[in-house]
Protein backbone atom coordinates (compact mmCIF):
# COMPACT_ATOMS: atom_id res chain seq x y z
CA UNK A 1 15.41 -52.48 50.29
CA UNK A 2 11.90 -52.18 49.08
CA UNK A 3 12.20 -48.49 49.49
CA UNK A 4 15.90 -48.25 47.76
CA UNK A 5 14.28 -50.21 44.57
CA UNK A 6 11.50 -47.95 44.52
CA UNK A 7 13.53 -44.94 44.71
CA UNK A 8 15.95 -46.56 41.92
CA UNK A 9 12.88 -46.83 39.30
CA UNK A 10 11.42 -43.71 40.00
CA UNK A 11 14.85 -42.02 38.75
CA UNK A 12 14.69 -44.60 36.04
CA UNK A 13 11.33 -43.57 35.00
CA UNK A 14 12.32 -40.11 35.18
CA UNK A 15 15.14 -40.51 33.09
CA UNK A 16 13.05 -42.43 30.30
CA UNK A 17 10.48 -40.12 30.28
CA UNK A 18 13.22 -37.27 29.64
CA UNK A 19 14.63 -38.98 26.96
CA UNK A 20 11.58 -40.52 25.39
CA UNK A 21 9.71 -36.72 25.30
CA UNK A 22 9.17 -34.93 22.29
CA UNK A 23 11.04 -31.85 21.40
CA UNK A 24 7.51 -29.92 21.25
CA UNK A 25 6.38 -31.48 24.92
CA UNK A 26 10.43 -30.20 25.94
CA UNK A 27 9.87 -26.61 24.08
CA UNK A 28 6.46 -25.83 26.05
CA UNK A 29 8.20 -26.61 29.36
CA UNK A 30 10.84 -24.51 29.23
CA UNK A 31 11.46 -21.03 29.33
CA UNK A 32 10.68 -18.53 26.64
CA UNK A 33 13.47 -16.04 25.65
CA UNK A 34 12.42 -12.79 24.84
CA UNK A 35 15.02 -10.42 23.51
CA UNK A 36 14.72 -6.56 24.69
CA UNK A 37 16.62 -4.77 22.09
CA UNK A 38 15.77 -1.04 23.20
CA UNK A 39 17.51 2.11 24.49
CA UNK A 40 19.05 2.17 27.71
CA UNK A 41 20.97 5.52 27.34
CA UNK A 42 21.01 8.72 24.88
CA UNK A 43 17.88 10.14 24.06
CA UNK A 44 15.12 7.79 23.99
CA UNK A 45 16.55 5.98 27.25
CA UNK A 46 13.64 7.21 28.71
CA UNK A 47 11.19 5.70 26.13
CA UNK A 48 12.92 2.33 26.53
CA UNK A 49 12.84 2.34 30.03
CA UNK A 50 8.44 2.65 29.68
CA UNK A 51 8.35 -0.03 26.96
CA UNK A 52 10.56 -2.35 29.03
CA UNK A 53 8.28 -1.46 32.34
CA UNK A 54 4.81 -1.85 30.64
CA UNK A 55 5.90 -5.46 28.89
CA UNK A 56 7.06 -6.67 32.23
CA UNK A 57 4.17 -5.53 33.72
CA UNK A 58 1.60 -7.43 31.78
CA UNK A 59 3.88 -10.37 32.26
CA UNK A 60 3.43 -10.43 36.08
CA UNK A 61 0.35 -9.55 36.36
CA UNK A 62 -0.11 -13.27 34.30
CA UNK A 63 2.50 -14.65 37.21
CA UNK A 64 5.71 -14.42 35.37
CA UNK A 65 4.12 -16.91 33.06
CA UNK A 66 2.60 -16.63 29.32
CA UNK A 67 0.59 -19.66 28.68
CA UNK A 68 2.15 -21.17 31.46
CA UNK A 69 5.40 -21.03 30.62
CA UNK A 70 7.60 -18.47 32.20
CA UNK A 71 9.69 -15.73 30.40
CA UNK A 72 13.11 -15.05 30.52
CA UNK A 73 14.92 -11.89 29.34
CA UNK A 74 17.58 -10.77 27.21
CA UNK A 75 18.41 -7.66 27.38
CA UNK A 76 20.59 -5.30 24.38
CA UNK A 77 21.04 -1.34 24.45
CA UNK A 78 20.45 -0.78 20.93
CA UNK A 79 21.64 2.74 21.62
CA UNK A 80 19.42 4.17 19.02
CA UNK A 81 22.14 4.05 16.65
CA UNK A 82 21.37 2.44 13.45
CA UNK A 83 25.18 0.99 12.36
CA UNK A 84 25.33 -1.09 15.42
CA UNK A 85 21.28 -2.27 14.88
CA UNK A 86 22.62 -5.17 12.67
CA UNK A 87 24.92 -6.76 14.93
CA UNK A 88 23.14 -6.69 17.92
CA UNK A 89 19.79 -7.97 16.56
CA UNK A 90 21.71 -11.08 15.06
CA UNK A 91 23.69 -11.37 18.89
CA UNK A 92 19.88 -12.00 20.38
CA UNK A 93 19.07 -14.20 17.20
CA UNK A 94 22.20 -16.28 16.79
CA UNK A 95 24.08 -16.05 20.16
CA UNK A 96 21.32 -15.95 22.36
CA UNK A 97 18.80 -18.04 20.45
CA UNK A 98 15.93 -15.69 21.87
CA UNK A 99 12.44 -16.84 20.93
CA UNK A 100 10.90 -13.31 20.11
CA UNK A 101 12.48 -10.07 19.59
CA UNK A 102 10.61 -7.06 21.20
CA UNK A 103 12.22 -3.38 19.83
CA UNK A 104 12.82 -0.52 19.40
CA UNK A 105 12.32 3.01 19.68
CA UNK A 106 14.29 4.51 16.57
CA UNK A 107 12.70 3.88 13.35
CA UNK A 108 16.38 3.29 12.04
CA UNK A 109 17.36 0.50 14.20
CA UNK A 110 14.13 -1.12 13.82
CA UNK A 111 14.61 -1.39 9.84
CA UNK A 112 17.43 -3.28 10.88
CA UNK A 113 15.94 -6.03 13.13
CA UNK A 114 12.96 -6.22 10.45
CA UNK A 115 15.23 -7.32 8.20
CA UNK A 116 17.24 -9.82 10.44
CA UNK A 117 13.86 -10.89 11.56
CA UNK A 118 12.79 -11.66 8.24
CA UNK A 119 15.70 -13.09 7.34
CA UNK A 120 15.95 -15.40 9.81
CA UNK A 121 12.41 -16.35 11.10
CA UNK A 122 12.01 -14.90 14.22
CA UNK A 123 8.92 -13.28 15.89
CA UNK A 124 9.81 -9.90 15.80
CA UNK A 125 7.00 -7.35 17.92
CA UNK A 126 7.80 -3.93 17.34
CA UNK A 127 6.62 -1.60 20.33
CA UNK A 128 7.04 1.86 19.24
CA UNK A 129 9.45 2.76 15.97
CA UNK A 130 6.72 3.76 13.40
CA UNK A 131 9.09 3.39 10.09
CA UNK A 132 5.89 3.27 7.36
CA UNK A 133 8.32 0.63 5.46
CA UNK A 134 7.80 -2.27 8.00
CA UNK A 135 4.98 -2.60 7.58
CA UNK A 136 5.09 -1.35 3.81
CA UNK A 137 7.34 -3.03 1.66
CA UNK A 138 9.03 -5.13 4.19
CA UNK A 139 5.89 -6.43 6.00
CA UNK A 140 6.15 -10.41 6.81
CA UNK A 141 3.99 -12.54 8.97
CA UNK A 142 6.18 -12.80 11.15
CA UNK A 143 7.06 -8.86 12.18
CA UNK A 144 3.82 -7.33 14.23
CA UNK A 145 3.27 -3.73 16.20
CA UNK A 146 1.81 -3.05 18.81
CA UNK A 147 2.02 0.67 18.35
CA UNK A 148 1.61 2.72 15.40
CA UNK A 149 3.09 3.59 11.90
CA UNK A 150 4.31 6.84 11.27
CA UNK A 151 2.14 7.85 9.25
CA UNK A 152 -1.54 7.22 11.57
CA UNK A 153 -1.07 10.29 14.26
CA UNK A 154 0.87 12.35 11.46
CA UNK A 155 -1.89 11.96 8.91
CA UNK A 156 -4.24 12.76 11.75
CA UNK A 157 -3.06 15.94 12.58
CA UNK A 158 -2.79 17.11 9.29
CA UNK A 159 -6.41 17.23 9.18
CA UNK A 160 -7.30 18.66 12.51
CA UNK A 161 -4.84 21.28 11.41
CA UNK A 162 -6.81 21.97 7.93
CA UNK A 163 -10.40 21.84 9.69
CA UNK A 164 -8.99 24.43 12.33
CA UNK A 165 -8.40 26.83 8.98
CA UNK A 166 -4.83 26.87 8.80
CA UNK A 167 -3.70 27.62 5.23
CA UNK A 168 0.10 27.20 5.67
CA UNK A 169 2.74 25.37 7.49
CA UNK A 170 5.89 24.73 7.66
CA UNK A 171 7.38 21.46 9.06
CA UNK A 172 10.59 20.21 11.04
CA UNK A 173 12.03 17.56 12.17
CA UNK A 174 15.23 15.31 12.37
CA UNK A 175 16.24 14.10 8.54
CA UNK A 176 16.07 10.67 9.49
CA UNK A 177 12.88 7.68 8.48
CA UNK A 178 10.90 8.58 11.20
CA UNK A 179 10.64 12.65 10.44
CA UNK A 180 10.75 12.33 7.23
CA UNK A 181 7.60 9.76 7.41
CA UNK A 182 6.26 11.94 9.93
CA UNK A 183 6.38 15.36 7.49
CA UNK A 184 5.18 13.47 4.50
CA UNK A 185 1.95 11.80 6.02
CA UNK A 186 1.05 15.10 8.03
CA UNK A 187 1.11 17.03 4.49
CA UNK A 188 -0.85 14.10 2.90
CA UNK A 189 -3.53 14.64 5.27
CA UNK A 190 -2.72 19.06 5.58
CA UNK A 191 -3.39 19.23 1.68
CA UNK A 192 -6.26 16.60 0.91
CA UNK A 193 -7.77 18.57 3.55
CA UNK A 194 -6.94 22.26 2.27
CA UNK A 195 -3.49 23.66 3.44
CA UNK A 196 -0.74 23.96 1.71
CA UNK A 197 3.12 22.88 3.16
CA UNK A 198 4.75 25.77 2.17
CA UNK A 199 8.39 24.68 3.49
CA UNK A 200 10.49 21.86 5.12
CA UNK A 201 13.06 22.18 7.35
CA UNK A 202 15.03 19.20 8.40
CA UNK A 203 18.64 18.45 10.92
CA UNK A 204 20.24 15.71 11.57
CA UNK A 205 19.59 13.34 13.95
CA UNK A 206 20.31 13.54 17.23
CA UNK A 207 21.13 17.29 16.55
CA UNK A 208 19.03 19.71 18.77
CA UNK A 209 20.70 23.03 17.28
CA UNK A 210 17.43 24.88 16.84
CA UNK A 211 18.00 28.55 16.08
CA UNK A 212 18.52 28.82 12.35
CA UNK A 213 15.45 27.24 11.46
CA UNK A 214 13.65 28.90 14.45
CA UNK A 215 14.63 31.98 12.71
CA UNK A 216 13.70 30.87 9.32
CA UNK A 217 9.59 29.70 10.38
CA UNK A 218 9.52 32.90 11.92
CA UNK A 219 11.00 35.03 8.80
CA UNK A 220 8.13 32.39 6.55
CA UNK A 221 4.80 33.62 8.74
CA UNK A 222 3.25 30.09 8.40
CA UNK A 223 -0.59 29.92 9.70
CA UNK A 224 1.18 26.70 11.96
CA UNK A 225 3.96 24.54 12.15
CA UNK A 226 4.16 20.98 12.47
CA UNK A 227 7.21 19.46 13.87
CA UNK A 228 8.31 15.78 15.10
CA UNK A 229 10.63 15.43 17.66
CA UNK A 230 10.70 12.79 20.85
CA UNK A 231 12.41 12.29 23.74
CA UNK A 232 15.28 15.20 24.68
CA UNK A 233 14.95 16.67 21.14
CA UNK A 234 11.41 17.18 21.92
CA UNK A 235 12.34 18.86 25.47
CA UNK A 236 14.63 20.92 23.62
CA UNK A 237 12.34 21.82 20.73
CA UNK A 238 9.49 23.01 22.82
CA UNK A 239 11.38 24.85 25.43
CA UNK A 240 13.37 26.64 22.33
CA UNK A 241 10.17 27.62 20.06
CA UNK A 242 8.55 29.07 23.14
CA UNK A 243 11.61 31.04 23.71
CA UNK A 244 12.14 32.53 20.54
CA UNK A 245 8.83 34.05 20.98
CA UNK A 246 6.79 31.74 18.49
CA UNK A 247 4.81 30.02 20.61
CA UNK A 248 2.68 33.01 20.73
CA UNK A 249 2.96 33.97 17.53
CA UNK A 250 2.29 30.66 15.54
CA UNK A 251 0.99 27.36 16.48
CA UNK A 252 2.69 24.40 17.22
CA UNK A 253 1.07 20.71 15.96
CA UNK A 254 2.72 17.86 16.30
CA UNK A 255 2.41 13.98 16.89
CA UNK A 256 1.72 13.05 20.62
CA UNK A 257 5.79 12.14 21.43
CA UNK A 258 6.10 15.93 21.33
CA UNK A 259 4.97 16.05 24.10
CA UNK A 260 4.51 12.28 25.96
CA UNK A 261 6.70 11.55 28.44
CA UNK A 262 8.58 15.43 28.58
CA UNK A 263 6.29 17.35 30.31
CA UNK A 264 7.62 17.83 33.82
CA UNK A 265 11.29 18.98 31.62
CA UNK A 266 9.20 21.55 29.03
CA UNK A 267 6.73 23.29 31.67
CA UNK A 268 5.26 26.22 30.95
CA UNK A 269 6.02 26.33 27.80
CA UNK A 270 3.94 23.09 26.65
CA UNK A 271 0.13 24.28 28.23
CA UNK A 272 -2.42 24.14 25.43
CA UNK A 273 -0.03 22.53 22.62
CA UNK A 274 -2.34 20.14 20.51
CA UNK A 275 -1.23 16.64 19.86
CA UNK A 276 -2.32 13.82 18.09
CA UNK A 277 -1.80 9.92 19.04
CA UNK A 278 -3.28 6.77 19.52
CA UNK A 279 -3.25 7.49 23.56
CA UNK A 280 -4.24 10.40 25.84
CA UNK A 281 -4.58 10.65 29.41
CA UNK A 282 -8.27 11.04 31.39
CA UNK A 283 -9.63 8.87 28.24
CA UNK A 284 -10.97 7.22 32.29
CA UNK A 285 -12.50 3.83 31.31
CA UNK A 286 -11.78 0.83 33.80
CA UNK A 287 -9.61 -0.42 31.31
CA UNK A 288 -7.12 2.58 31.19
CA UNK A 289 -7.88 3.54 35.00
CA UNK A 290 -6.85 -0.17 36.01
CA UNK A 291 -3.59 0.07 34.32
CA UNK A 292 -2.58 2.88 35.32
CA UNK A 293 -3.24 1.92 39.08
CA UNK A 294 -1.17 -1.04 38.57
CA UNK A 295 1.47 0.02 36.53
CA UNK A 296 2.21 3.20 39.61
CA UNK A 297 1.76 0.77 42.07
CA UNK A 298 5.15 -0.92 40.12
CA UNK A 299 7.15 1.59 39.22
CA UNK A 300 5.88 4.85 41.16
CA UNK A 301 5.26 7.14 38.13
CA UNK A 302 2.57 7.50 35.71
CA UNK A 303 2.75 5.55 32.08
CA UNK A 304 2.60 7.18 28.82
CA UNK A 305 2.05 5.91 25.31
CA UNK A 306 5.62 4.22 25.10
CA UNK A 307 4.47 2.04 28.62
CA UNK A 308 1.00 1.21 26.93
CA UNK A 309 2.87 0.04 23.75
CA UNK A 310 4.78 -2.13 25.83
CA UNK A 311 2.50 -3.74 27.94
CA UNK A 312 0.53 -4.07 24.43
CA UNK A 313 3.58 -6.03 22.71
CA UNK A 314 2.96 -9.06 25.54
CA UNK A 315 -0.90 -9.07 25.41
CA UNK A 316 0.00 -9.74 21.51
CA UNK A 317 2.62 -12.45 22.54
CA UNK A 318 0.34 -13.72 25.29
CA UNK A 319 -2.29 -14.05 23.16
CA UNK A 320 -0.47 -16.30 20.06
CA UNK A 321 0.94 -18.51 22.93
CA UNK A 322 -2.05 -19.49 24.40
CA UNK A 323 -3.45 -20.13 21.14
CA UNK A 324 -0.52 -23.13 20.68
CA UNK A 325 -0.55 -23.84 24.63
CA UNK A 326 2.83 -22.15 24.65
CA UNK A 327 4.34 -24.29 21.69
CA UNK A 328 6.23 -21.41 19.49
CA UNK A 329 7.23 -24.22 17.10
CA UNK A 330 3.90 -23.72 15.66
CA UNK A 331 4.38 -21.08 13.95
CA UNK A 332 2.19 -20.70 11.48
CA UNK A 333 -1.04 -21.08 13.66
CA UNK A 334 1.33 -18.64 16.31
CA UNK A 335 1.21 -15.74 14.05
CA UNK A 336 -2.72 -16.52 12.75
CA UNK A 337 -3.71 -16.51 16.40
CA UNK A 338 -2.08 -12.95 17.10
CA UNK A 339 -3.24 -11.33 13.53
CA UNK A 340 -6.35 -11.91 14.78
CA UNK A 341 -6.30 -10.75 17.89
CA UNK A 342 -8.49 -8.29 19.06
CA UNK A 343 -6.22 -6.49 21.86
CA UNK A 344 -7.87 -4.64 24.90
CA UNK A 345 -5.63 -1.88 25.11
CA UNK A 346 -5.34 0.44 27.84
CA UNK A 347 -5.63 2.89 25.22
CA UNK A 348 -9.26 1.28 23.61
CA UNK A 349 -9.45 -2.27 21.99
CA UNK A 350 -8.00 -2.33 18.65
CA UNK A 351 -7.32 -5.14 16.00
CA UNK A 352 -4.58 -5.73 13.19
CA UNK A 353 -4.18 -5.01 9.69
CA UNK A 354 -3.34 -7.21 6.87
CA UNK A 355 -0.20 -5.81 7.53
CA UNK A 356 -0.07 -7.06 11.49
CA UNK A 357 -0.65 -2.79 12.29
CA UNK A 358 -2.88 -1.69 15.03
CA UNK A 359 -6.17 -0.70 13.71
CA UNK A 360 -6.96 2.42 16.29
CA UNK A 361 -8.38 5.65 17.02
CA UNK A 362 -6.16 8.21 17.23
CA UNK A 363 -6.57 11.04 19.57
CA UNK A 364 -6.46 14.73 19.50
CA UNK A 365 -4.83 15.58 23.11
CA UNK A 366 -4.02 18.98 24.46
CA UNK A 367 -1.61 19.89 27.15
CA UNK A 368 -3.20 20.75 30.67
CA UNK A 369 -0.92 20.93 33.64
CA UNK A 370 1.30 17.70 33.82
CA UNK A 371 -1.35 15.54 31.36
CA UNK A 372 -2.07 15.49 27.82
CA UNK A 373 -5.75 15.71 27.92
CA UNK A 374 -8.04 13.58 25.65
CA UNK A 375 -10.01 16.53 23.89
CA UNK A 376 -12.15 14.24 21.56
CA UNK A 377 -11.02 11.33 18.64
CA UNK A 378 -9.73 13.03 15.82
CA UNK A 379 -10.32 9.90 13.44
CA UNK A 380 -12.43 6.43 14.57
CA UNK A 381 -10.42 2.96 13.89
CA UNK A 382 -8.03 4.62 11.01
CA UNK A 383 -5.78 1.81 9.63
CA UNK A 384 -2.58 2.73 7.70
CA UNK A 385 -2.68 2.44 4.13
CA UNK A 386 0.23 -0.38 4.26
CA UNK A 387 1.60 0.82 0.65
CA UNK A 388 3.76 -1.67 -0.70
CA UNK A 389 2.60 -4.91 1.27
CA UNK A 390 2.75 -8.18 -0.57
CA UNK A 391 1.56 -10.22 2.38
């Protein structure tokens, strides 16, 4: 009997202690939701694929756990196609009741679930689409990157293209926030520094018909031309300037998603193209060297910038949580704890802006075999300008 009553109070006790806890002392013992809204097919399926990898990677390497309390995932296709951005951010936010959004790839979509985000509250971290406007005009304490804005590596290049003595260019891209960002920011830094954008071609997004405009830079006689592209497009791009016969005749710049993640599919016909970005491979510190041991070891291939931007996005998280020992409900010391985090990236440490943007250096890589090879740091710790942020 002794035994039976004993067993009776413990359940008891249990049950009072359940009901008796407080809804903060519940939150930090249960799971935390993160919603994955990124790509899982089209063009950037790829790119989601590395973000999703690197996040999860960081995660178990931590046990499953972020300040001790474990993750759980939601997962979304976003499809990279802006009119169906709005519905399935608010599906994670209202249906799911995810605790922290992490997305997306395509600058378009990711307008979308800053808005939502903003609208609604939620912790949105934002590990790759660049769109200078999130961070701009529509910045919020609550939306962070851990990647880049649009117009850091674009910028960047634009100088490295004027210091190499370029005169002219020409630019192309897709006509969508990204390329458009992309162009503008490249000829911001192209004429401060000396050259002059003499045209800009443009297509629509996802289209990868080429020729016209491959005829037109080569009827134009540009000193260089800058393009951004990412993903198949930027397969397709490369593989159709070099055969049209311009690789020889006039060199191609672009942002390091030219050519991250595409090499094995472009060859030949990528060696020696200059990039720019805020990651290059043999930068060989013990940082960089240890995560890319561990993150083969997962997933048998080598990471690029996209897998580094994910694992990035749950250092950030990581970081804010153990700041609050896991309690999300405290919001406001959440998102002081990660805007003032100093991040040790795979890529080199780097620290927020006022606008929750990296702070990084940016790269200037060329392609060498299968790699995009660090050549040297084409600008130290540059921050984006933020226009338009209130916060």
């Amino acid at each position: 009997m002794t035994t039976k009553r004993k067993f009776i109070a413990t359940i008891v006790a249990a049950g009072l202690a359940s009901a008796f806890a407080t809804p903060a002392a519940l939150a930090q013992s249960g799971k935390i939701k993160v919603g994955l809204m990124i790509p899982a097919t089209g063009t950037f399926a790829a790119l989601g694929t590395a973000i999703e990898n690197g996040f999860k990677l960081h995660v178990a390497e931590q046990g499953g756990r972020l300040a001790g309390r474990e993750i759980e995932y939601v997962k979304v296709d976003d499809e990279s196609d802006p009119s169906k951005a709005t519905d399935n951010v608010n599906k994670l936010i209202k249906r799911d009741n995810v605790d922290v959004i992490v997305g997306t790839v395509h600058s378009g979509v990711a307008m979308a679930m800053a808005k939502a985000a903003k609208d609604s509250g939620t912790l949105l971290i934002i590990p790759n689409a660049g769109a200078d406007t999130i961070t701009g005009p529509m910045c919020a304490p609550n939306i962070f990157r851990s990647s880049f804005s649009n117009w850091q590596s674009a910028y960047a290049m634009g100088e490295v293209v004027a210091k190499q003595g370029k005169k002219t260019a020409v630019t192309i891209t897709w006509k969508y926030a990204a390329g458009d960002e992309m162009v503008a920011a490249f000829k911001e830094g192209f004429e401060k520094t000396g050259g002059k954008v003499v045209k800009t071609l443009s297509l629509p997004f996802p289209n990868v018909e080429f020729q016209a405009l491959l005829t037109e830079i080569a009827s134009t006689k540009p000193d260089a031309v800058f393009t951004f592209f990412a993903g198949a497009g930027a397969v397709k791009f490369v593989n159709d300037y070099a055969g049209a016969g311009l690789k020889k005749a006039i060199p191609l710049y672009g942002p390091g998603f030219l050519t991250d993640g595409t090499l094995e599919a472009q060859g030949e016909n990528a060696q020696g193209l200059l990039t720019t970005l805020h990651y290059a491979d043999g930068l060989n510190t013990p940082r960089d060297n240890a995560f890319r041991a561990a993150y083969n070891k997962a997933y048998k291939i080598q990471p690029d910038v996209y897998a580094v931007q994910g694992y990035d996005a749950a250092q950030l998280l990581g970081i804010g949580l153990k700041a609050v020992n896991g309690d999300m409900s405290k919001k406001d010391a959440l998102y002081a704890a990660m805007k003032a985090a100093r991040i040790d990236s795979p890529r080199g440490a780097f620290t927020l802006s006022r606008a929750n943007n990296p702070v990084q250096d940016i790269y200037l890589r060329q392609v060498v075999g299968k790699e995009n090879k660090v050549q040297n740091v084409a600008v130290k710790a540059l921050a984006d300008p933020a226009r338009g942020c209130k916060m």
